[in-house]
PDB file of N, CA and C in Angstrom:
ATOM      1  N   UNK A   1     -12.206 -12.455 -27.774  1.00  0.00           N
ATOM      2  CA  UNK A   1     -11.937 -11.167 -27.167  1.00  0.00           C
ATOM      3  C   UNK A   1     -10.482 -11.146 -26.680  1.00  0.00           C
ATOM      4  N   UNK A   2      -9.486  -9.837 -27.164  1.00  0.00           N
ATOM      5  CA  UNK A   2      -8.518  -9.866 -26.705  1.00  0.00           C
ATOM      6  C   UNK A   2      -8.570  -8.946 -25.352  1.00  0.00           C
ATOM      7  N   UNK A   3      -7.414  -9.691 -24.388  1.00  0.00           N
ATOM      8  CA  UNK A   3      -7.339  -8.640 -23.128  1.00  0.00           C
ATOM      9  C   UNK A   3      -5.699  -7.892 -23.027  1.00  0.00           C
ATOM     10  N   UNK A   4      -6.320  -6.896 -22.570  1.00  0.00           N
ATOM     11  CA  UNK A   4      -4.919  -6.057 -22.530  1.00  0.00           C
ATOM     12  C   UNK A   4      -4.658  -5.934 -21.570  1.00  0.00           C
ATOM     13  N   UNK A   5      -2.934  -6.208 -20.793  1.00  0.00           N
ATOM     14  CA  UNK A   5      -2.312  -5.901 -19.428  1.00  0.00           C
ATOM     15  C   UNK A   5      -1.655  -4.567 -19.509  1.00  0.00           C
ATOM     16  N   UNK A   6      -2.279  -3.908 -18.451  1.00  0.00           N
ATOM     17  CA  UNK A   6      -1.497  -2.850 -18.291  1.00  0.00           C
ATOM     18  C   UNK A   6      -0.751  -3.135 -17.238  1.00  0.00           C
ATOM     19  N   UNK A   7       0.535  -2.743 -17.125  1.00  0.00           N
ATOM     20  CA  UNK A   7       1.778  -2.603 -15.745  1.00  0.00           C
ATOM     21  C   UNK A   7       2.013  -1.363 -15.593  1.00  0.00           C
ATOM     22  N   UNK A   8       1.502  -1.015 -14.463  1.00  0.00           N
ATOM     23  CA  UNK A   8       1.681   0.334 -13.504  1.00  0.00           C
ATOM     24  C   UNK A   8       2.881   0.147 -12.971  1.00  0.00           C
ATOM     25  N   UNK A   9       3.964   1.624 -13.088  1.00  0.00           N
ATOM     26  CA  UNK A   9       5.061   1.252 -13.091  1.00  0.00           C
ATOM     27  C   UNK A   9       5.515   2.868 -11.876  1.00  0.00           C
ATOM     28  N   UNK A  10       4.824   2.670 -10.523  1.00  0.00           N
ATOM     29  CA  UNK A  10       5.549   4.446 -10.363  1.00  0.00           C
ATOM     30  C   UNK A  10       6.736   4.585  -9.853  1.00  0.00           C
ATOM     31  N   UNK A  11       7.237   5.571 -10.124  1.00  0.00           N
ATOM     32  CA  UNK A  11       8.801   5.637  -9.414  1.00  0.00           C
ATOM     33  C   UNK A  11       9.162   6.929  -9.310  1.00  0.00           C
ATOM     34  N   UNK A  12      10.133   7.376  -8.531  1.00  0.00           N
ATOM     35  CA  UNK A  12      10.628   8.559  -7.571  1.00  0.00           C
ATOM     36  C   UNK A  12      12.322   8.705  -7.436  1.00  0.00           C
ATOM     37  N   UNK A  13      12.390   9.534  -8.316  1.00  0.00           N
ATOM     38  CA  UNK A  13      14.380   9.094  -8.300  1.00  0.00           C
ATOM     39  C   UNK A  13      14.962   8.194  -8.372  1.00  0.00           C
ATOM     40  N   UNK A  14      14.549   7.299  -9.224  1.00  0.00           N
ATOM     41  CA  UNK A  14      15.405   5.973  -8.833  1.00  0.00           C
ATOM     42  C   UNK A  14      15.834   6.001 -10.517  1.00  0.00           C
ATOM     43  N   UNK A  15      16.930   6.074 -10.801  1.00  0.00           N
ATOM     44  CA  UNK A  15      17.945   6.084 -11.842  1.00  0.00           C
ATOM     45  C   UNK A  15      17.842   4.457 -12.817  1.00  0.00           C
ATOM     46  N   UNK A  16      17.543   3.475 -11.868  1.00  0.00           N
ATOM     47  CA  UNK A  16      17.887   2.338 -12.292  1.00  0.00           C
ATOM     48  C   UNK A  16      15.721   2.109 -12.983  1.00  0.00           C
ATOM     49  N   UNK A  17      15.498   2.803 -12.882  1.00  0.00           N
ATOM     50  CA  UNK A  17      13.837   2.205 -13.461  1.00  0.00           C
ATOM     51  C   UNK A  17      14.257   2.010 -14.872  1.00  0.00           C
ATOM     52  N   UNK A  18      15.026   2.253 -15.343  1.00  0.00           N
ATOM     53  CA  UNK A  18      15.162   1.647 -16.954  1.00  0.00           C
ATOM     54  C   UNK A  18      15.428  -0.046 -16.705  1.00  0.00           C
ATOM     55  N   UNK A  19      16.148  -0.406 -16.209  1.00  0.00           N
ATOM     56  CA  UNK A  19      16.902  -1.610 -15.554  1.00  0.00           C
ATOM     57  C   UNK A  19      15.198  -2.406 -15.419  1.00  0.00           C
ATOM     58  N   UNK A  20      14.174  -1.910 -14.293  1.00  0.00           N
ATOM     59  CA  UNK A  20      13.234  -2.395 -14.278  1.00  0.00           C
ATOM     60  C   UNK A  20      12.066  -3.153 -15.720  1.00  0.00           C
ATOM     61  N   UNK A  21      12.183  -1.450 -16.500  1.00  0.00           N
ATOM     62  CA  UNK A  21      11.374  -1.937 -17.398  1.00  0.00           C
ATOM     63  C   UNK A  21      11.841  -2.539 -18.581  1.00  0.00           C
ATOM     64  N   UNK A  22      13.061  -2.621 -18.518  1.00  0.00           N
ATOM     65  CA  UNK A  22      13.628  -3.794 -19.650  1.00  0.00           C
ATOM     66  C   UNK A  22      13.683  -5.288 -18.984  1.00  0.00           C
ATOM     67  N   UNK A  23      13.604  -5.417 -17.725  1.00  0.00           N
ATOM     68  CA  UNK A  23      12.957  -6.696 -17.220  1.00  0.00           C
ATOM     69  C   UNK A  23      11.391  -6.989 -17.504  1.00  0.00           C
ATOM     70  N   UNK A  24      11.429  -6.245 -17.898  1.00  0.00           N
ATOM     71  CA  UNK A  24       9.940  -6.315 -17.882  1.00  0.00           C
ATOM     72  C   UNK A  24       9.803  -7.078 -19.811  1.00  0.00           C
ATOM     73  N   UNK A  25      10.586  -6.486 -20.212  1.00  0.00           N
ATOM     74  CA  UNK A  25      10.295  -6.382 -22.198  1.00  0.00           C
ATOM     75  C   UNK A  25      10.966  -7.946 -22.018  1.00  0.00           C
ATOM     76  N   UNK A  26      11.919  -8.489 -21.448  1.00  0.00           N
ATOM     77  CA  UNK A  26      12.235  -9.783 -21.258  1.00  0.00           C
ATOM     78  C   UNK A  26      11.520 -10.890 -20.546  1.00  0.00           C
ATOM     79  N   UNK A  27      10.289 -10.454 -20.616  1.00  0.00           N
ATOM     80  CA  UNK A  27       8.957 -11.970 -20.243  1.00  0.00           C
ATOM     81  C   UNK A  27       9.014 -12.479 -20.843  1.00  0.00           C
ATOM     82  N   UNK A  28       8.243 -13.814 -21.129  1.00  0.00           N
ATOM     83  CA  UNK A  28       8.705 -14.594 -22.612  1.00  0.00           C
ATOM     84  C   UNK A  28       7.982 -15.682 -22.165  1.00  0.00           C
ATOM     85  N   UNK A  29       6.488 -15.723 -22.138  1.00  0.00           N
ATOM     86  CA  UNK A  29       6.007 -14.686 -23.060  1.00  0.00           C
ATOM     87  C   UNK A  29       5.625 -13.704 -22.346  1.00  0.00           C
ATOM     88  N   UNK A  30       5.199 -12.576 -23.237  1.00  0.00           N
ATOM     89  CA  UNK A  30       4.014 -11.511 -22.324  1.00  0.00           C
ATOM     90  C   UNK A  30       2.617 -11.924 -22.027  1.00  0.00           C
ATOM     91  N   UNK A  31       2.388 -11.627 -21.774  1.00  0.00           N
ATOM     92  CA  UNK A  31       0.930 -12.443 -21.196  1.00  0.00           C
ATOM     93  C   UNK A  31       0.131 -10.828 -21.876  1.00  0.00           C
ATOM     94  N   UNK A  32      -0.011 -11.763 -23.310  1.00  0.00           N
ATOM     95  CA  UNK A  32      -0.960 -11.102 -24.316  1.00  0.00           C
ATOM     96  C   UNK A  32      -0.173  -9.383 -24.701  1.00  0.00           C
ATOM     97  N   UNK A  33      -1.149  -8.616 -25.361  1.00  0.00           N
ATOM     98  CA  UNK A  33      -0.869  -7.493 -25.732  1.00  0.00           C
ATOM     99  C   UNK A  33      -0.950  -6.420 -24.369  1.00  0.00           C
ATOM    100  N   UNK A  34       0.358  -6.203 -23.904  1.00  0.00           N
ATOM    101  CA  UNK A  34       0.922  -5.331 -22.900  1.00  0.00           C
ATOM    102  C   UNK A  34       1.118  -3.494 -23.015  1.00  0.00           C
ATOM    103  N   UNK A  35       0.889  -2.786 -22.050  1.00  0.00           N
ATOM    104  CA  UNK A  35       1.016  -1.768 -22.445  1.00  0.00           C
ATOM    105  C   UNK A  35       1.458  -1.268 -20.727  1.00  0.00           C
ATOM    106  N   UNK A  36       2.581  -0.526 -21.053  1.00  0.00           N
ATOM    107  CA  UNK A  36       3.032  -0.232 -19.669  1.00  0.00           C
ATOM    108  C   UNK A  36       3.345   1.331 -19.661  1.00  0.00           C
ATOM    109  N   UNK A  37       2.744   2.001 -18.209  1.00  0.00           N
ATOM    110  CA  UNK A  37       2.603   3.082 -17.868  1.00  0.00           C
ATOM    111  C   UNK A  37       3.540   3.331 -17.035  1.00  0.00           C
ATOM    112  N   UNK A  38       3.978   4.089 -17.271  1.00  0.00           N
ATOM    113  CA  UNK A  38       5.375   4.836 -15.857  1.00  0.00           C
ATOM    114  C   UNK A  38       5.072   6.221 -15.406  1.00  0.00           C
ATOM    115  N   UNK A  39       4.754   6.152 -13.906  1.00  0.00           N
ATOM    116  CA  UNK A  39       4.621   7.452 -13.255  1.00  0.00           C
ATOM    117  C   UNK A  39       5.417   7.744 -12.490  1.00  0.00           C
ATOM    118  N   UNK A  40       6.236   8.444 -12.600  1.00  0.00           N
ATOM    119  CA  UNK A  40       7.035   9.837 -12.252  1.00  0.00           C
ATOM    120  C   UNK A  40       6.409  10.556 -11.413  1.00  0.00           C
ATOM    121  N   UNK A  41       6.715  10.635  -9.682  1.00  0.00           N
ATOM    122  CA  UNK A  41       6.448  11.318  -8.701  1.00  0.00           C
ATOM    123  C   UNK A  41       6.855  12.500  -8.001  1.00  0.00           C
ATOM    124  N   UNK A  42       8.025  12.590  -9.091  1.00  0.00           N
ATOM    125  CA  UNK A  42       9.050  13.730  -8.455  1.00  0.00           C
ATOM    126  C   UNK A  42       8.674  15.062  -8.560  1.00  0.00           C
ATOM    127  N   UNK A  43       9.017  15.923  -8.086  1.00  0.00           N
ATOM    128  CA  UNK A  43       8.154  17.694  -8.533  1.00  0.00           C
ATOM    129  C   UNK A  43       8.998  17.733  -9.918  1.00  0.00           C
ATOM    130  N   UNK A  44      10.160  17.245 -10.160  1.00  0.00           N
ATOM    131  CA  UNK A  44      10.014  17.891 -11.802  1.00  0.00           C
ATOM    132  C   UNK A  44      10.051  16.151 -12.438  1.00  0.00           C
ATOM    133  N   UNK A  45      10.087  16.631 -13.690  1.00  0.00           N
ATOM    134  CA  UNK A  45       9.992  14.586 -14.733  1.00  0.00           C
ATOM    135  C   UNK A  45      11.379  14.178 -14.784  1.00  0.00           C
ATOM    136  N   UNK A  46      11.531  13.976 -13.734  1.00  0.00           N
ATOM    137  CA  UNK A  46      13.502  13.682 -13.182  1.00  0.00           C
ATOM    138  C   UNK A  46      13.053  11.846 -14.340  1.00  0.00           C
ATOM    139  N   UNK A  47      12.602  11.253 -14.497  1.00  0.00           N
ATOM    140  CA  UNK A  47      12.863  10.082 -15.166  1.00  0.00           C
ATOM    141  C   UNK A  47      12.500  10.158 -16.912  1.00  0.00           C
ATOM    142  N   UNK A  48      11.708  11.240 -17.493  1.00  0.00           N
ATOM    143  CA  UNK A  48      11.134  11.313 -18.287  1.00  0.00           C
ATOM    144  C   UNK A  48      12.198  11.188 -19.820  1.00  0.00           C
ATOM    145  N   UNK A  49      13.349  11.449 -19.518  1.00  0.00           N
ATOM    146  CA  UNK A  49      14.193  11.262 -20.506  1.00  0.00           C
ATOM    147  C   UNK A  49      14.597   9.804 -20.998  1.00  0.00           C
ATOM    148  N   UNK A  50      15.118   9.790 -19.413  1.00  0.00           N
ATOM    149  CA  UNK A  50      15.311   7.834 -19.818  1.00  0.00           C
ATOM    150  C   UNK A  50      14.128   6.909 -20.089  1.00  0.00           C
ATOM    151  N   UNK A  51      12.717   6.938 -19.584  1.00  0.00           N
ATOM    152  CA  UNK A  51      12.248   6.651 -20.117  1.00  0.00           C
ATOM    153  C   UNK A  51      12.059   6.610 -21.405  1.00  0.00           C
ATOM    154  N   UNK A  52      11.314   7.585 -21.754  1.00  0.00           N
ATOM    155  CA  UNK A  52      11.508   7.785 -23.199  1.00  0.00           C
ATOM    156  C   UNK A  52      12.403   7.555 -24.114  1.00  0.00           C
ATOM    157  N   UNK A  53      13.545   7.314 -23.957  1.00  0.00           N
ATOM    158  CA  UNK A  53      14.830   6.940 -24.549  1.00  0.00           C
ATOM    159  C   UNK A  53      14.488   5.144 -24.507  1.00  0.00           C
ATOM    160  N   UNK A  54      14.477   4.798 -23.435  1.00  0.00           N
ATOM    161  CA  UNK A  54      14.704   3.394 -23.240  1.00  0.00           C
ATOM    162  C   UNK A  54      13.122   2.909 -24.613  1.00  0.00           C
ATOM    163  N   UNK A  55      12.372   3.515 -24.355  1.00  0.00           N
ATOM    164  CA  UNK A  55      10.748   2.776 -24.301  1.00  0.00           C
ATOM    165  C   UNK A  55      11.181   2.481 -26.282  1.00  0.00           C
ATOM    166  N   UNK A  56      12.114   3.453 -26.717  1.00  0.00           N
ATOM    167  CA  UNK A  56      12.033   2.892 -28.527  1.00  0.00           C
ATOM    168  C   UNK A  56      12.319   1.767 -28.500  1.00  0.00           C
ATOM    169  N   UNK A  57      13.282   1.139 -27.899  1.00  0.00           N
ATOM    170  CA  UNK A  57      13.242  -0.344 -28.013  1.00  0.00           C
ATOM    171  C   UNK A  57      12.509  -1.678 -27.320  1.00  0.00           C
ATOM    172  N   UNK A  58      11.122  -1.426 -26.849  1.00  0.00           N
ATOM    173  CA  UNK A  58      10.749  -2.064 -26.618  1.00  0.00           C
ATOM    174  C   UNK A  58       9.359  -2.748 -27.187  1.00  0.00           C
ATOM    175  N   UNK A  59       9.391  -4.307 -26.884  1.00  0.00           N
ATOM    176  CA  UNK A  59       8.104  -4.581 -27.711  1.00  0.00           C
ATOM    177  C   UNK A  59       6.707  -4.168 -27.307  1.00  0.00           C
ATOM    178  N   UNK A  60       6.444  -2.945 -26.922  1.00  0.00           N
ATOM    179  CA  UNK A  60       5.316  -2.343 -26.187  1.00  0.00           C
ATOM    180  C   UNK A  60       5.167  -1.359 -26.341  1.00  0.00           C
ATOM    181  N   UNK A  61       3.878  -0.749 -26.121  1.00  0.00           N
ATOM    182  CA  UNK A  61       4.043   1.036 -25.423  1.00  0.00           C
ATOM    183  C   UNK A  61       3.791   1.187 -24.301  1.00  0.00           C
ATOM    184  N   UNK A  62       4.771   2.249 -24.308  1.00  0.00           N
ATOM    185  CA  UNK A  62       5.058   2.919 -23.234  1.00  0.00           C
ATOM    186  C   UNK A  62       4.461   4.264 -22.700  1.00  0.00           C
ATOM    187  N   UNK A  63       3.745   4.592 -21.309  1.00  0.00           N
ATOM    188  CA  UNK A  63       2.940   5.673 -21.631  1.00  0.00           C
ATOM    189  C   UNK A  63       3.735   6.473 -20.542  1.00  0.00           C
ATOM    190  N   UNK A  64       4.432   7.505 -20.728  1.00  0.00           N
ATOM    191  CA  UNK A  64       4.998   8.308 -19.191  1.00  0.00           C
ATOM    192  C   UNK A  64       4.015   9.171 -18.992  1.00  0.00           C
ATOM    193  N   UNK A  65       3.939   9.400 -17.834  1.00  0.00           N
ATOM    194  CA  UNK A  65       3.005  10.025 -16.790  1.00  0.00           C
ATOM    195  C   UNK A  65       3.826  10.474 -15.844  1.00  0.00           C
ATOM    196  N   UNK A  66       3.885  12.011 -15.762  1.00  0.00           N
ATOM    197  CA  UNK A  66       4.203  12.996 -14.706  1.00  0.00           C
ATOM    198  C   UNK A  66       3.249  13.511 -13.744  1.00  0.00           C
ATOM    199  N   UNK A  67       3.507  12.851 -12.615  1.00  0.00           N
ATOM    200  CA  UNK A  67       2.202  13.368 -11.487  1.00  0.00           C
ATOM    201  C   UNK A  67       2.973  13.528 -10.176  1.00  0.00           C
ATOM    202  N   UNK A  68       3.752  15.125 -10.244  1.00  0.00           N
ATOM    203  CA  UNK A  68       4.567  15.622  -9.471  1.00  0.00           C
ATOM    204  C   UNK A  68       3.466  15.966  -7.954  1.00  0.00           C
ATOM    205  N   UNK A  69       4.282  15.526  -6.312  1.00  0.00           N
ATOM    206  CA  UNK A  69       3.385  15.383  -5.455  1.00  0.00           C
ATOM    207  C   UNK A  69       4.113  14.541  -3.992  1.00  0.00           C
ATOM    208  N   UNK A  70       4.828  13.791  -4.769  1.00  0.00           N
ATOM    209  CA  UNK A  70       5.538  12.717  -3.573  1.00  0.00           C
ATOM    210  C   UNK A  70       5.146  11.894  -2.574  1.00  0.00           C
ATOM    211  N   UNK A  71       4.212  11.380  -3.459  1.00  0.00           N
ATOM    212  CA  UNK A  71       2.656  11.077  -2.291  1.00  0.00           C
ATOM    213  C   UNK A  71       2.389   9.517  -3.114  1.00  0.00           C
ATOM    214  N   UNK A  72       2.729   8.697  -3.081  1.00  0.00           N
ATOM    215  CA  UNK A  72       2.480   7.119  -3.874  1.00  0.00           C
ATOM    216  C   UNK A  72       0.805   7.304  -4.092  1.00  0.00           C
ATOM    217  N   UNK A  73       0.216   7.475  -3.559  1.00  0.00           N
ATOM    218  CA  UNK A  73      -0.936   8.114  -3.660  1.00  0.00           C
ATOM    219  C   UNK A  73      -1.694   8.296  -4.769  1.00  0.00           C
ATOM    220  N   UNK A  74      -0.829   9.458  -5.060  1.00  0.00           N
ATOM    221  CA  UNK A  74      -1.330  10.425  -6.423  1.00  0.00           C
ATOM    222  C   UNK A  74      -0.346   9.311  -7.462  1.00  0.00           C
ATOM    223  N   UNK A  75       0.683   8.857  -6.978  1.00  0.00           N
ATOM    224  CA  UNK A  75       1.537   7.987  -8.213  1.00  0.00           C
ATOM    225  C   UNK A  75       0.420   7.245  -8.775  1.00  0.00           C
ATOM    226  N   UNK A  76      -0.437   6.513  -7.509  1.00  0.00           N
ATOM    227  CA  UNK A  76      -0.941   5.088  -8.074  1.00  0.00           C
ATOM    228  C   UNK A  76      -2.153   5.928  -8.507  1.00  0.00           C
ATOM    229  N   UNK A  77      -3.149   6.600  -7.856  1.00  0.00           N
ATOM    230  CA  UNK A  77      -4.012   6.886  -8.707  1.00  0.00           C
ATOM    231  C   UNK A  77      -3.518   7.497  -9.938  1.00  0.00           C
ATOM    232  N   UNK A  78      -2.683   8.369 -10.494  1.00  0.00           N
ATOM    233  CA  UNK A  78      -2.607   8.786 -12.090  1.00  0.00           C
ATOM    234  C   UNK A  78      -2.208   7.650 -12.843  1.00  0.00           C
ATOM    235  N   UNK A  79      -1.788   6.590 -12.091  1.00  0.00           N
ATOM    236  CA  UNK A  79      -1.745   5.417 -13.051  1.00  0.00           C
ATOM    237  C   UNK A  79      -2.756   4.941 -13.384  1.00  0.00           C
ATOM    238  N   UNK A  80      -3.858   4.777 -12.472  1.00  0.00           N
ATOM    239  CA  UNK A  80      -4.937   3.759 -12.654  1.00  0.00           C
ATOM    240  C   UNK A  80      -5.634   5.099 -13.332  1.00  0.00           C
ATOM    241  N   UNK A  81      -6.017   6.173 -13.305  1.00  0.00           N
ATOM    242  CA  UNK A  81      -6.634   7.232 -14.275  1.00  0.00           C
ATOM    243  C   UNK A  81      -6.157   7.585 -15.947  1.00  0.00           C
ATOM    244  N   UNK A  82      -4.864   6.439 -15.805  1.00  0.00           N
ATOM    245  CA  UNK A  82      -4.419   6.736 -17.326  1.00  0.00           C
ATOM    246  C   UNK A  82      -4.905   5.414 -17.857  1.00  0.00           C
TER     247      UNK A  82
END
């Protein structure tokens, strides 16, 4: 049986979360078949570009999640609901 890690990833204006999740693509190893979620807390998808930009080069998918609210709250639950 294979297991899959998901990394819940939420964030709120912070410019440098690309910086994060390419630390992330540099594990070595990954601990198995990885799949990482990024939630976006802001009222609009202030990260959704760079994400998406960054995520083609990585050895994973990448799932963005917009769950506008400002409330870590709602960040972490739409993570754990995706």
């Amino acid at each position: 049986m294979t297991v899959r890690t998901d990394i819940l990833l939420c964030t709120f204006r912070r410019p440098h979360v690309v910086d994060t999740i390419r630390s992330l693509a540099a594990l070595d190893p990954l601990p198995g078949p990885v799949r990482l979620i990024v939630v976006d807390n802001d009222d609009i998808p202030s990260a959704q570009q760079a994400v998406t930009a960054c995520a083609a080069d990585l050895p994973f998918p990448v799932i963005y999640v917009h769950a506008p609210g400002r409330n870590i709250s709602i960040a972490r639950n739409a993570a754990l609901d995706t």
